[in-house]
C-alpha atoms as a PDB file:
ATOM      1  CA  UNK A   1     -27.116 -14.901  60.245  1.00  0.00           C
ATOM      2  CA  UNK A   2     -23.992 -15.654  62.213  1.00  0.00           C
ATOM      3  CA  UNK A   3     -21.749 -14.096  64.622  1.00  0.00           C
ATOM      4  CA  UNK A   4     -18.688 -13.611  64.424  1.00  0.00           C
ATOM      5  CA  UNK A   5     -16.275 -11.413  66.630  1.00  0.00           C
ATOM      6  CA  UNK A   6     -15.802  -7.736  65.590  1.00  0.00           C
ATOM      7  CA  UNK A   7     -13.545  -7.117  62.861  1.00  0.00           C
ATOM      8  CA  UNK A   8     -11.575  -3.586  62.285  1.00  0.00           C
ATOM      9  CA  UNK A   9     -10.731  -1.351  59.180  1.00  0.00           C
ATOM     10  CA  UNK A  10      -7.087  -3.274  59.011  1.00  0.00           C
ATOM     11  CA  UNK A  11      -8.441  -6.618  59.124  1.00  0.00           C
ATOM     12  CA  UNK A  12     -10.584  -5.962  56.808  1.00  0.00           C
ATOM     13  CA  UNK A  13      -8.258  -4.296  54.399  1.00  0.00           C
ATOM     14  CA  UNK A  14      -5.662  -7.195  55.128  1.00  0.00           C
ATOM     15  CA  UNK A  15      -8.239 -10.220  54.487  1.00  0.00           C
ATOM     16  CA  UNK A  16     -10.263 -10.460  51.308  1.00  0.00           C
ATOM     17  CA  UNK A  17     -11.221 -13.650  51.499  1.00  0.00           C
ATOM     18  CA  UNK A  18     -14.649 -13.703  53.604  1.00  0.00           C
ATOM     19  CA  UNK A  19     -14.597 -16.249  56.537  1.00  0.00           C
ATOM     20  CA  UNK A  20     -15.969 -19.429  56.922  1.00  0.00           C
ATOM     21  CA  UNK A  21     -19.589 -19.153  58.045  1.00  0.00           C
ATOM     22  CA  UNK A  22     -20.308 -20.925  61.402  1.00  0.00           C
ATOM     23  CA  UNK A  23     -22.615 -23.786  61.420  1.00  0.00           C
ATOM     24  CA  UNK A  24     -24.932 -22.220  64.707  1.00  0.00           C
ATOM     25  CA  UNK A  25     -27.150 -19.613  63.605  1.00  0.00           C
ATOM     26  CA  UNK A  26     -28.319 -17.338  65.974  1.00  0.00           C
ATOM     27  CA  UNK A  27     -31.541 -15.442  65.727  1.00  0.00           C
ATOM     28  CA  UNK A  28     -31.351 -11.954  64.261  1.00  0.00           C
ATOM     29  CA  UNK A  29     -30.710  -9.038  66.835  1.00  0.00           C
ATOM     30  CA  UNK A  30     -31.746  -5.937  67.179  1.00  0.00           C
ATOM     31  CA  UNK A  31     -29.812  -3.028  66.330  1.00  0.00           C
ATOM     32  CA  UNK A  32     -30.047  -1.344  69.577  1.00  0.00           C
ATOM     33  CA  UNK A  33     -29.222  -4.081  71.352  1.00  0.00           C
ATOM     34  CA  UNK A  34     -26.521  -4.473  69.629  1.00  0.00           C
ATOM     35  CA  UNK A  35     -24.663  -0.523  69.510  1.00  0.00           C
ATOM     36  CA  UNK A  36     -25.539  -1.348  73.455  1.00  0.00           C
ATOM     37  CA  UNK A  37     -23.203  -4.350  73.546  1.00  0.00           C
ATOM     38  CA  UNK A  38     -20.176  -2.513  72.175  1.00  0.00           C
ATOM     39  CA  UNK A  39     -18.088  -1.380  74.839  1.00  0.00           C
ATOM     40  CA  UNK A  40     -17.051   2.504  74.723  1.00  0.00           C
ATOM     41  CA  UNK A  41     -13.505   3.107  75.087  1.00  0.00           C
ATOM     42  CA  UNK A  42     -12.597   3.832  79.032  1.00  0.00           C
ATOM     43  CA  UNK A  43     -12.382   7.633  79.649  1.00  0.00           C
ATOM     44  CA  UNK A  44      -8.987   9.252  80.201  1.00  0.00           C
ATOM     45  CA  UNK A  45      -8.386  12.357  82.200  1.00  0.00           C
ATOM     46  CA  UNK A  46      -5.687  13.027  79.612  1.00  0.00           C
ATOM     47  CA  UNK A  47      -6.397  15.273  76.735  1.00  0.00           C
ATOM     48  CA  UNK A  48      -5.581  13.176  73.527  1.00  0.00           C
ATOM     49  CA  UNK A  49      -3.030  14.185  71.753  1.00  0.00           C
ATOM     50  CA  UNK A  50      -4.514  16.282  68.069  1.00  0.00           C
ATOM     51  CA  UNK A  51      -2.331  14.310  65.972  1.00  0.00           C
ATOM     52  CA  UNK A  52      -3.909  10.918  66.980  1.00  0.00           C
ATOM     53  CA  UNK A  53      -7.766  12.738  66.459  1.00  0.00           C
ATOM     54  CA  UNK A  54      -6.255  13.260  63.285  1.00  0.00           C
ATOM     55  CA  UNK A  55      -5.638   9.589  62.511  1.00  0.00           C
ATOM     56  CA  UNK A  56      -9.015   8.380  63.345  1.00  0.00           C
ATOM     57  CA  UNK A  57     -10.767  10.817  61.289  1.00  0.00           C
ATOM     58  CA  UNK A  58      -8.836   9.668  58.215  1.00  0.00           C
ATOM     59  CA  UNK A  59      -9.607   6.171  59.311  1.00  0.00           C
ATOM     60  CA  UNK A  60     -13.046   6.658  59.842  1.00  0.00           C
ATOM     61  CA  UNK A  61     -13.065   8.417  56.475  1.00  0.00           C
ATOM     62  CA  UNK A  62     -11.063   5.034  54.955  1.00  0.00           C
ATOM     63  CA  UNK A  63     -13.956   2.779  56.911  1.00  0.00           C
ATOM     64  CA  UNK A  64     -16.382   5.209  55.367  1.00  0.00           C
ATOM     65  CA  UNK A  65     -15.558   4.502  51.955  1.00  0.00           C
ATOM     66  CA  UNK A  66     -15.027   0.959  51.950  1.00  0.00           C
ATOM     67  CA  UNK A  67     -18.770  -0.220  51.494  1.00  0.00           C
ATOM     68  CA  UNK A  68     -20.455  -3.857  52.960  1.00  0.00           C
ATOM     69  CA  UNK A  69     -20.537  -6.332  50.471  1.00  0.00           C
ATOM     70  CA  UNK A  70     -21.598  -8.984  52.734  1.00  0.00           C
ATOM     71  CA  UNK A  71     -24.532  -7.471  54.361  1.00  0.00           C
ATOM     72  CA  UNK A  72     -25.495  -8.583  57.863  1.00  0.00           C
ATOM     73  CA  UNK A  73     -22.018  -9.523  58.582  1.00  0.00           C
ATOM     74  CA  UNK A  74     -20.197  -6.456  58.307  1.00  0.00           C
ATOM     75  CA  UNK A  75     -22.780  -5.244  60.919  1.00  0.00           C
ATOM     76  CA  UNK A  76     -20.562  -5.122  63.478  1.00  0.00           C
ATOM     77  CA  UNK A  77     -17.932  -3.110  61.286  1.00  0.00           C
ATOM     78  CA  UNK A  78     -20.544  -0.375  60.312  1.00  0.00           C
ATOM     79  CA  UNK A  79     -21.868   0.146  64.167  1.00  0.00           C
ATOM     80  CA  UNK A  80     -17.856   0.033  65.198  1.00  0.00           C
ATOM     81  CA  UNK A  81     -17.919   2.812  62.610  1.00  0.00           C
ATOM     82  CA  UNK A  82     -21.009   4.755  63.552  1.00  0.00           C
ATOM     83  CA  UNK A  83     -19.610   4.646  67.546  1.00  0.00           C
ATOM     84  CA  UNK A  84     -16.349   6.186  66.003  1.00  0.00           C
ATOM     85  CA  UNK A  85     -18.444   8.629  63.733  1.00  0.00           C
ATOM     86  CA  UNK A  86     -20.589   9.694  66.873  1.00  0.00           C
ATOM     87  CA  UNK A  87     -17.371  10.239  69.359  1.00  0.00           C
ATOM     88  CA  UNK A  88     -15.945  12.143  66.662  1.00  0.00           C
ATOM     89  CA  UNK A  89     -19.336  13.984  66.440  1.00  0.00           C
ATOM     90  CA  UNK A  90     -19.394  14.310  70.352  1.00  0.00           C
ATOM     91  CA  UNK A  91     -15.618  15.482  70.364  1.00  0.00           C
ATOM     92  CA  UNK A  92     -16.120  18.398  67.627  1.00  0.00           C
ATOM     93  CA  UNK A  93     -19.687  19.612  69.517  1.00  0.00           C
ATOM     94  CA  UNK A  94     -17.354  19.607  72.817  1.00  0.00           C
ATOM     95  CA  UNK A  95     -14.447  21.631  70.784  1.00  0.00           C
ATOM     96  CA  UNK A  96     -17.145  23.613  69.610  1.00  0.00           C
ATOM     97  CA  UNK A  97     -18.998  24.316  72.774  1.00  0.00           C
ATOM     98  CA  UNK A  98     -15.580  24.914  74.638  1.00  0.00           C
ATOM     99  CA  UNK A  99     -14.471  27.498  71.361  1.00  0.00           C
ATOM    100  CA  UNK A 100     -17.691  29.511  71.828  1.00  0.00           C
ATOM    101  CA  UNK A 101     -17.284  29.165  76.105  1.00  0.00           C
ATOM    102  CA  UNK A 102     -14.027  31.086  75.530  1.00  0.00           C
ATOM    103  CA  UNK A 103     -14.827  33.867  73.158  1.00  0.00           C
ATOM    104  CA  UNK A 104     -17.774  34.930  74.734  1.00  0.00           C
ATOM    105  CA  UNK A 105     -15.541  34.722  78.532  1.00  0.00           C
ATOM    106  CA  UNK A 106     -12.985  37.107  76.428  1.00  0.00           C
ATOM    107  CA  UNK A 107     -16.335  39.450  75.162  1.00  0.00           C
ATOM    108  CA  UNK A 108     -17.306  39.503  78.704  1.00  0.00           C
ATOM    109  CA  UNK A 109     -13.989  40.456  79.944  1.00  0.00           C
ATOM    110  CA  UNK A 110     -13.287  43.359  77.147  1.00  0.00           C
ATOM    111  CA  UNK A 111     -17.261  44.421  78.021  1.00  0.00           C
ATOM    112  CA  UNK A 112     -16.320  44.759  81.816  1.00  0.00           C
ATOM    113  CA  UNK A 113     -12.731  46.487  80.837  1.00  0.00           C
ATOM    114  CA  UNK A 114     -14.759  48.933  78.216  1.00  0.00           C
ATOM    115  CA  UNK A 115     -16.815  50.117  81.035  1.00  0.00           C
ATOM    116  CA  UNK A 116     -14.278  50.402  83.887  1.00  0.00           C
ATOM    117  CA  UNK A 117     -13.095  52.974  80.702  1.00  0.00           C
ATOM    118  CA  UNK A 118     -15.750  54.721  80.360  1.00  0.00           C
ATOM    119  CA  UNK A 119     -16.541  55.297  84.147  1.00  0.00           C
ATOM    120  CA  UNK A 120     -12.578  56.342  84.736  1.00  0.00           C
ATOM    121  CA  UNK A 121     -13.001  58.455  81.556  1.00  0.00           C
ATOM    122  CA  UNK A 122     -16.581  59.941  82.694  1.00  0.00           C
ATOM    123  CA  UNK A 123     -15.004  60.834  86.105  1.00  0.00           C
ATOM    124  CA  UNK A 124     -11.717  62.460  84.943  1.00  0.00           C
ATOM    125  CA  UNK A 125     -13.678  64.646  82.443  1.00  0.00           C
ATOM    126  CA  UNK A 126     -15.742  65.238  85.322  1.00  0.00           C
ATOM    127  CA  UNK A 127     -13.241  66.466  87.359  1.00  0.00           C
ATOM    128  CA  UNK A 128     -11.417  68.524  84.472  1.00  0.00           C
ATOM    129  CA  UNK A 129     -14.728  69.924  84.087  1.00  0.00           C
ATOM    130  CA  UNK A 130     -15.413  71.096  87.471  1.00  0.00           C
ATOM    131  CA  UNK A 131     -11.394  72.457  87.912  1.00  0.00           C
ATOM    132  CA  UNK A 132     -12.147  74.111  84.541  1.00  0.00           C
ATOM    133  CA  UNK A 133     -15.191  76.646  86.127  1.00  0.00           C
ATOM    134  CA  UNK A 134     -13.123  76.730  89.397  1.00  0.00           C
ATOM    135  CA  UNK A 135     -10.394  78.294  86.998  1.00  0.00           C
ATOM    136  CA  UNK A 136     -13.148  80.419  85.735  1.00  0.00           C
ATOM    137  CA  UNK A 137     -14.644  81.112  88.580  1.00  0.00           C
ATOM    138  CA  UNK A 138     -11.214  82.396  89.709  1.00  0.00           C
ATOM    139  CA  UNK A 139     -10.199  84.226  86.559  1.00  0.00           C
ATOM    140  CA  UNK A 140     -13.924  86.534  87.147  1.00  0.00           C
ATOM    141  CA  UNK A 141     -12.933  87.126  90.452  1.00  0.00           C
ATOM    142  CA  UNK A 142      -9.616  88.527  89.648  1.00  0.00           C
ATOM    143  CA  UNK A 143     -10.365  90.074  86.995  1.00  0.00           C
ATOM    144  CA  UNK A 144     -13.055  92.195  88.792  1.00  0.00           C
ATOM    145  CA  UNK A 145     -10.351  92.432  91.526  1.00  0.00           C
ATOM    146  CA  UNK A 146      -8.238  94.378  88.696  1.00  0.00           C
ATOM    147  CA  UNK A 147     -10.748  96.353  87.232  1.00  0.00           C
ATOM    148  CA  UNK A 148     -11.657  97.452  90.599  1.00  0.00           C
ATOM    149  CA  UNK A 149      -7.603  97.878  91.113  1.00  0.00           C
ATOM    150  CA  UNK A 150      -7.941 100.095  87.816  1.00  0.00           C
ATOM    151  CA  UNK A 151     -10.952 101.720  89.109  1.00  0.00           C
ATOM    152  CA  UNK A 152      -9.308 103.043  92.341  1.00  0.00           C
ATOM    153  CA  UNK A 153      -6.113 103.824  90.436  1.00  0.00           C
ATOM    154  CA  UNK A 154      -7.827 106.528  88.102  1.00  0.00           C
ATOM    155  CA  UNK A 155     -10.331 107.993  91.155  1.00  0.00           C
ATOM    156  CA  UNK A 156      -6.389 108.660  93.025  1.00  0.00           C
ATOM    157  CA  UNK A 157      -5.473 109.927  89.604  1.00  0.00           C
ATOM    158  CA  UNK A 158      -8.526 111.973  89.680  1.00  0.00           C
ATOM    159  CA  UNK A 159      -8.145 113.375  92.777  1.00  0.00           C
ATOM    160  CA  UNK A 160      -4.511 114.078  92.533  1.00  0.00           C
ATOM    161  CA  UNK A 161      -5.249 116.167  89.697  1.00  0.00           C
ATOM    162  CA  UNK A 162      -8.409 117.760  90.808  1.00  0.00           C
ATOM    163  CA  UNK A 163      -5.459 118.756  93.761  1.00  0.00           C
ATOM    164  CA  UNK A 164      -2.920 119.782  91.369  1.00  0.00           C
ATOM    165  CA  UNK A 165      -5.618 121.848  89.524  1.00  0.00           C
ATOM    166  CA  UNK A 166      -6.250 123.835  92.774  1.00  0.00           C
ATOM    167  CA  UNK A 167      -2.927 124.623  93.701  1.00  0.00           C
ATOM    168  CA  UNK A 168      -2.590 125.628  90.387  1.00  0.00           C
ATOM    169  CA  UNK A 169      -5.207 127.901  90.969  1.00  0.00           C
ATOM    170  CA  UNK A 170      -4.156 129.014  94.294  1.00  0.00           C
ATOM    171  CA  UNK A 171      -0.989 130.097  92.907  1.00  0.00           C
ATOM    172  CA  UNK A 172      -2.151 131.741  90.129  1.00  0.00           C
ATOM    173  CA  UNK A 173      -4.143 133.738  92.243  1.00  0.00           C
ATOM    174  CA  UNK A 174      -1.446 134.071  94.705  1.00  0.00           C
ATOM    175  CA  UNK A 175       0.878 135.612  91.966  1.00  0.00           C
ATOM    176  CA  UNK A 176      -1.758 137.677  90.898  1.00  0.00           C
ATOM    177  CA  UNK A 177      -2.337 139.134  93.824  1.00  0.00           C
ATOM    178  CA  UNK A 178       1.629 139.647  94.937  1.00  0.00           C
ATOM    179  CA  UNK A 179       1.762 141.301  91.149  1.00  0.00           C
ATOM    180  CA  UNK A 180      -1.005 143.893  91.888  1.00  0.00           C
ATOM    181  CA  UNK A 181       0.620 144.913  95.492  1.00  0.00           C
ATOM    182  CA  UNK A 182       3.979 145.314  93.422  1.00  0.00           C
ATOM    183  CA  UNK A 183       1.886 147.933  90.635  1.00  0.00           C
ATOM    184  CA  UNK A 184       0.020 149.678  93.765  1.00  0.00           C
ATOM    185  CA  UNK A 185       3.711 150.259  95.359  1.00  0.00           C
ATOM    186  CA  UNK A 186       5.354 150.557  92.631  1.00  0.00           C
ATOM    187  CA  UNK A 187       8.267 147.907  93.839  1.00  0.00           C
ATOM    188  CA  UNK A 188       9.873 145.713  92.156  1.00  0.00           C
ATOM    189  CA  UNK A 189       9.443 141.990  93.303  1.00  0.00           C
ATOM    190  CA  UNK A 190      13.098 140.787  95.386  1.00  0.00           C
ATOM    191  CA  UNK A 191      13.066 137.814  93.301  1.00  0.00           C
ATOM    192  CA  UNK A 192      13.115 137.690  89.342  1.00  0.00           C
ATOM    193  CA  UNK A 193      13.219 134.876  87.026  1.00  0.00           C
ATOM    194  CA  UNK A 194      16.519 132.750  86.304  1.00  0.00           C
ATOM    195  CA  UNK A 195      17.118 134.065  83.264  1.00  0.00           C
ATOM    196  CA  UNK A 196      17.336 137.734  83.788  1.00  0.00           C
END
Protein backbone atom coordinates (compact mmCIF):
# COMPACT_ATOMS: atom_id res chain seq x y z
CA UNK A 1 0.00 0.00 0.00
CA UNK A 2 1.29 3.50 -0.53
CA UNK A 3 0.64 6.92 0.54
CA UNK A 4 -0.02 9.42 -1.19
CA UNK A 5 -1.35 12.99 -0.17
CA UNK A 6 -5.17 13.46 -0.03
CA UNK A 7 -6.84 13.95 -3.17
CA UNK A 8 -10.42 15.89 -3.58
CA UNK A 9 -13.67 15.30 -5.68
CA UNK A 10 -12.10 17.87 -8.49
CA UNK A 11 -8.90 16.22 -8.73
CA UNK A 12 -10.27 13.33 -9.06
CA UNK A 13 -12.80 14.23 -11.65
CA UNK A 14 -9.95 16.25 -13.52
CA UNK A 15 -7.27 13.25 -13.53
CA UNK A 16 -8.13 9.83 -14.87
CA UNK A 17 -5.05 8.58 -15.22
CA UNK A 18 -4.08 6.89 -11.70
CA UNK A 19 -0.64 8.06 -10.34
CA UNK A 20 2.51 6.58 -10.31
CA UNK A 21 2.82 4.26 -7.31
CA UNK A 22 5.73 5.17 -4.94
CA UNK A 23 8.49 2.77 -4.55
CA UNK A 24 8.35 2.92 -0.24
CA UNK A 25 5.62 0.96 1.03
CA UNK A 26 4.42 1.67 4.23
CA UNK A 27 2.71 -0.78 6.48
CA UNK A 28 -1.08 -0.80 6.40
CA UNK A 29 -2.87 1.64 8.93
CA UNK A 30 -5.58 1.52 10.79
CA UNK A 31 -8.67 3.16 10.00
CA UNK A 32 -9.03 5.02 13.14
CA UNK A 33 -5.87 6.17 13.12
CA UNK A 34 -6.26 7.40 10.16
CA UNK A 35 -10.05 9.56 10.31
CA UNK A 36 -7.79 10.82 13.52
CA UNK A 37 -5.07 12.26 11.29
CA UNK A 38 -7.41 14.34 9.13
CA UNK A 39 -7.57 17.70 10.34
CA UNK A 40 -11.27 19.17 10.93
CA UNK A 41 -11.84 22.39 9.39
CA UNK A 42 -11.10 25.40 12.10
CA UNK A 43 -14.41 26.58 13.68
CA UNK A 44 -15.86 29.96 12.70
CA UNK A 45 -18.03 32.08 14.89
CA UNK A 46 -19.72 33.02 11.62
CA UNK A 47 -22.84 31.28 10.57
CA UNK A 48 -22.10 29.85 7.00
CA UNK A 49 -23.80 31.17 4.54
CA UNK A 50 -27.04 28.33 3.27
CA UNK A 51 -26.08 28.64 -0.19
CA UNK A 52 -22.49 27.29 0.36
CA UNK A 53 -24.21 24.16 2.74
CA UNK A 54 -25.92 23.78 -0.34
CA UNK A 55 -22.82 23.22 -2.48
CA UNK A 56 -21.25 20.68 -0.33
CA UNK A 57 -24.20 18.56 -0.10
CA UNK A 58 -24.34 18.28 -3.89
CA UNK A 59 -20.66 17.62 -3.76
CA UNK A 60 -20.77 15.16 -1.25
CA UNK A 61 -23.64 13.64 -3.22
CA UNK A 62 -21.14 13.87 -6.61
CA UNK A 63 -18.21 12.15 -4.22
CA UNK A 64 -20.93 9.75 -3.22
CA UNK A 65 -21.56 8.46 -6.50
CA UNK A 66 -18.30 8.27 -7.96
CA UNK A 67 -17.21 4.73 -6.57
CA UNK A 68 -13.22 3.50 -5.69
CA UNK A 69 -11.83 1.65 -8.34
CA UNK A 70 -8.49 1.53 -6.88
CA UNK A 71 -9.18 0.26 -3.50
CA UNK A 72 -6.81 1.16 -0.66
CA UNK A 73 -5.82 4.25 -2.40
CA UNK A 74 -8.85 6.14 -2.64
CA UNK A 75 -8.91 5.64 1.20
CA UNK A 76 -8.17 8.87 1.92
CA UNK A 77 -10.96 10.20 -0.58
CA UNK A 78 -13.75 8.01 1.06
CA UNK A 79 -12.76 9.09 4.90
CA UNK A 80 -12.44 12.93 3.37
CA UNK A 81 -15.97 11.97 2.35
CA UNK A 82 -17.30 10.28 5.45
CA UNK A 83 -15.79 13.57 7.64
CA UNK A 84 -17.92 15.69 5.13
CA UNK A 85 -20.94 13.17 5.39
CA UNK A 86 -20.68 13.29 9.33
CA UNK A 87 -20.41 17.38 9.57
CA UNK A 88 -23.23 17.43 7.34
CA UNK A 89 -24.88 14.84 9.69
CA UNK A 90 -23.74 16.97 12.79
CA UNK A 91 -24.99 20.29 11.04
CA UNK A 92 -28.68 18.91 10.20
CA UNK A 93 -28.96 17.21 14.05
CA UNK A 94 -27.84 20.91 15.23
CA UNK A 95 -30.59 22.56 12.70
CA UNK A 96 -32.75 20.06 13.98
CA UNK A 97 -32.16 20.37 17.66
CA UNK A 98 -32.18 24.29 17.33
CA UNK A 99 -35.83 23.89 15.06
CA UNK A 100 -37.39 21.85 17.89
CA UNK A 101 -35.51 24.43 20.79
CA UNK A 102 -37.65 27.14 19.13
CA UNK A 103 -41.07 25.69 18.70
CA UNK A 104 -41.35 24.30 21.91
CA UNK A 105 -39.85 28.16 23.45
CA UNK A 106 -42.95 29.54 21.18
CA UNK A 107 -45.45 26.52 22.89
CA UNK A 108 -44.16 27.64 26.13
CA UNK A 109 -44.73 31.21 25.50
CA UNK A 110 -48.48 30.79 23.94
CA UNK A 111 -48.98 28.18 27.19
CA UNK A 112 -47.94 31.06 29.64
CA UNK A 113 -50.05 33.79 27.43
CA UNK A 114 -53.20 31.13 27.39
CA UNK A 115 -53.18 31.17 31.08
CA UNK A 116 -52.50 34.85 31.89
CA UNK A 117 -56.11 34.56 29.65
CA UNK A 118 -57.75 32.50 31.46
CA UNK A 119 -56.86 33.99 34.97
CA UNK A 120 -57.78 37.76 33.51
CA UNK A 121 -60.89 36.07 32.03
CA UNK A 122 -61.70 34.00 35.40
CA UNK A 123 -61.34 37.29 37.38
CA UNK A 124 -63.42 39.66 35.17
CA UNK A 125 -66.29 37.08 35.10
CA UNK A 126 -65.69 37.04 38.64
CA UNK A 127 -66.19 40.42 39.16
CA UNK A 128 -69.24 40.72 36.62
CA UNK A 129 -70.54 38.03 38.66
CA UNK A 130 -70.36 39.51 41.99
CA UNK A 131 -71.63 43.29 40.49
CA UNK A 132 -74.37 41.14 38.90
CA UNK A 133 -76.02 39.94 42.65
CA UNK A 134 -74.98 43.42 43.98
CA UNK A 135 -77.43 44.65 41.13
CA UNK A 136 -79.75 42.08 42.43
CA UNK A 137 -79.29 42.50 45.65
CA UNK A 138 -80.21 46.16 44.98
CA UNK A 139 -83.11 45.62 42.62
CA UNK A 140 -84.88 43.28 45.93
CA UNK A 141 -84.26 45.98 48.06
CA UNK A 142 -85.99 48.53 46.03
CA UNK A 143 -88.37 46.75 44.95
CA UNK A 144 -89.57 45.88 48.52
CA UNK A 145 -88.90 49.62 49.14
CA UNK A 146 -91.84 50.18 46.43
CA UNK A 147 -94.10 47.67 47.39
CA UNK A 148 -93.85 48.93 50.81
CA UNK A 149 -94.22 52.62 49.04
CA UNK A 150 -97.48 50.96 47.46
CA UNK A 151 -98.39 49.46 50.67
CA UNK A 152 -98.50 52.79 52.62
CA UNK A 153 -100.06 54.53 49.62
CA UNK A 154 -103.36 52.34 49.71
CA UNK A 155 -103.49 52.19 53.91
CA UNK A 156 -103.59 56.56 53.31
CA UNK A 157 -106.06 55.69 50.62
CA UNK A 158 -107.81 53.58 53.07
CA UNK A 159 -107.98 55.81 55.66
CA UNK A 160 -108.88 58.79 53.64
CA UNK A 161 -111.83 57.02 52.59
CA UNK A 162 -112.77 55.30 55.74
CA UNK A 163 -112.73 59.50 56.63
CA UNK A 164 -114.67 60.48 53.72
CA UNK A 165 -117.16 57.63 54.52
CA UNK A 166 -117.78 59.21 57.99
CA UNK A 167 -118.31 62.59 57.06
CA UNK A 168 -120.48 61.25 54.69
CA UNK A 169 -122.27 59.81 57.36
CA UNK A 170 -122.12 62.67 59.64
CA UNK A 171 -123.77 64.72 57.15
CA UNK A 172 -126.27 62.55 56.24
CA UNK A 173 -127.26 62.41 59.62
CA UNK A 174 -126.78 66.02 60.06
CA UNK A 175 -129.32 66.72 57.17
CA UNK A 176 -131.52 64.34 58.53
CA UNK A 177 -131.77 65.70 61.55
CA UNK A 178 -132.01 69.65 60.31
CA UNK A 179 -134.94 68.01 57.91
CA UNK A 180 -136.96 66.59 60.88
CA UNK A 181 -136.65 70.05 63.02
CA UNK A 182 -137.93 71.77 59.68
CA UNK A 183 -141.30 69.00 59.61
CA UNK A 184 -141.69 69.47 63.60
CA UNK A 185 -141.80 73.47 62.91
CA UNK A 186 -143.15 73.40 60.01
CA UNK A 187 -140.36 75.98 58.41
CA UNK A 188 -139.01 76.01 55.51
CA UNK A 189 -135.12 75.62 55.41
CA UNK A 190 -133.39 79.54 54.53
CA UNK A 191 -131.39 77.86 52.00
CA UNK A 192 -132.73 75.74 48.93
CA UNK A 193 -130.98 74.08 46.20
CA UNK A 194 -129.41 76.03 43.09
CA UNK A 195 -131.77 75.11 40.88
CA UNK A 196 -135.00 76.22 42.35
Amino acid sequence: MTEQPPKTAESESAASVPPPPEPVPDPPKDVAEEKSVIPLPPPSDVKPDDSKALVLVEKSQEVAEVKPSEGSVDRDAVLARVATEKRLSLIKAWEESEKSKAENKAHKKLSAISAWENSKKATVEAELKKIEEQLEKKKAEYAEKIKNKIATIHKEAEEKRAIIEAKKGEDVLKAEEIAAKYRATGTAPKKLLGCF
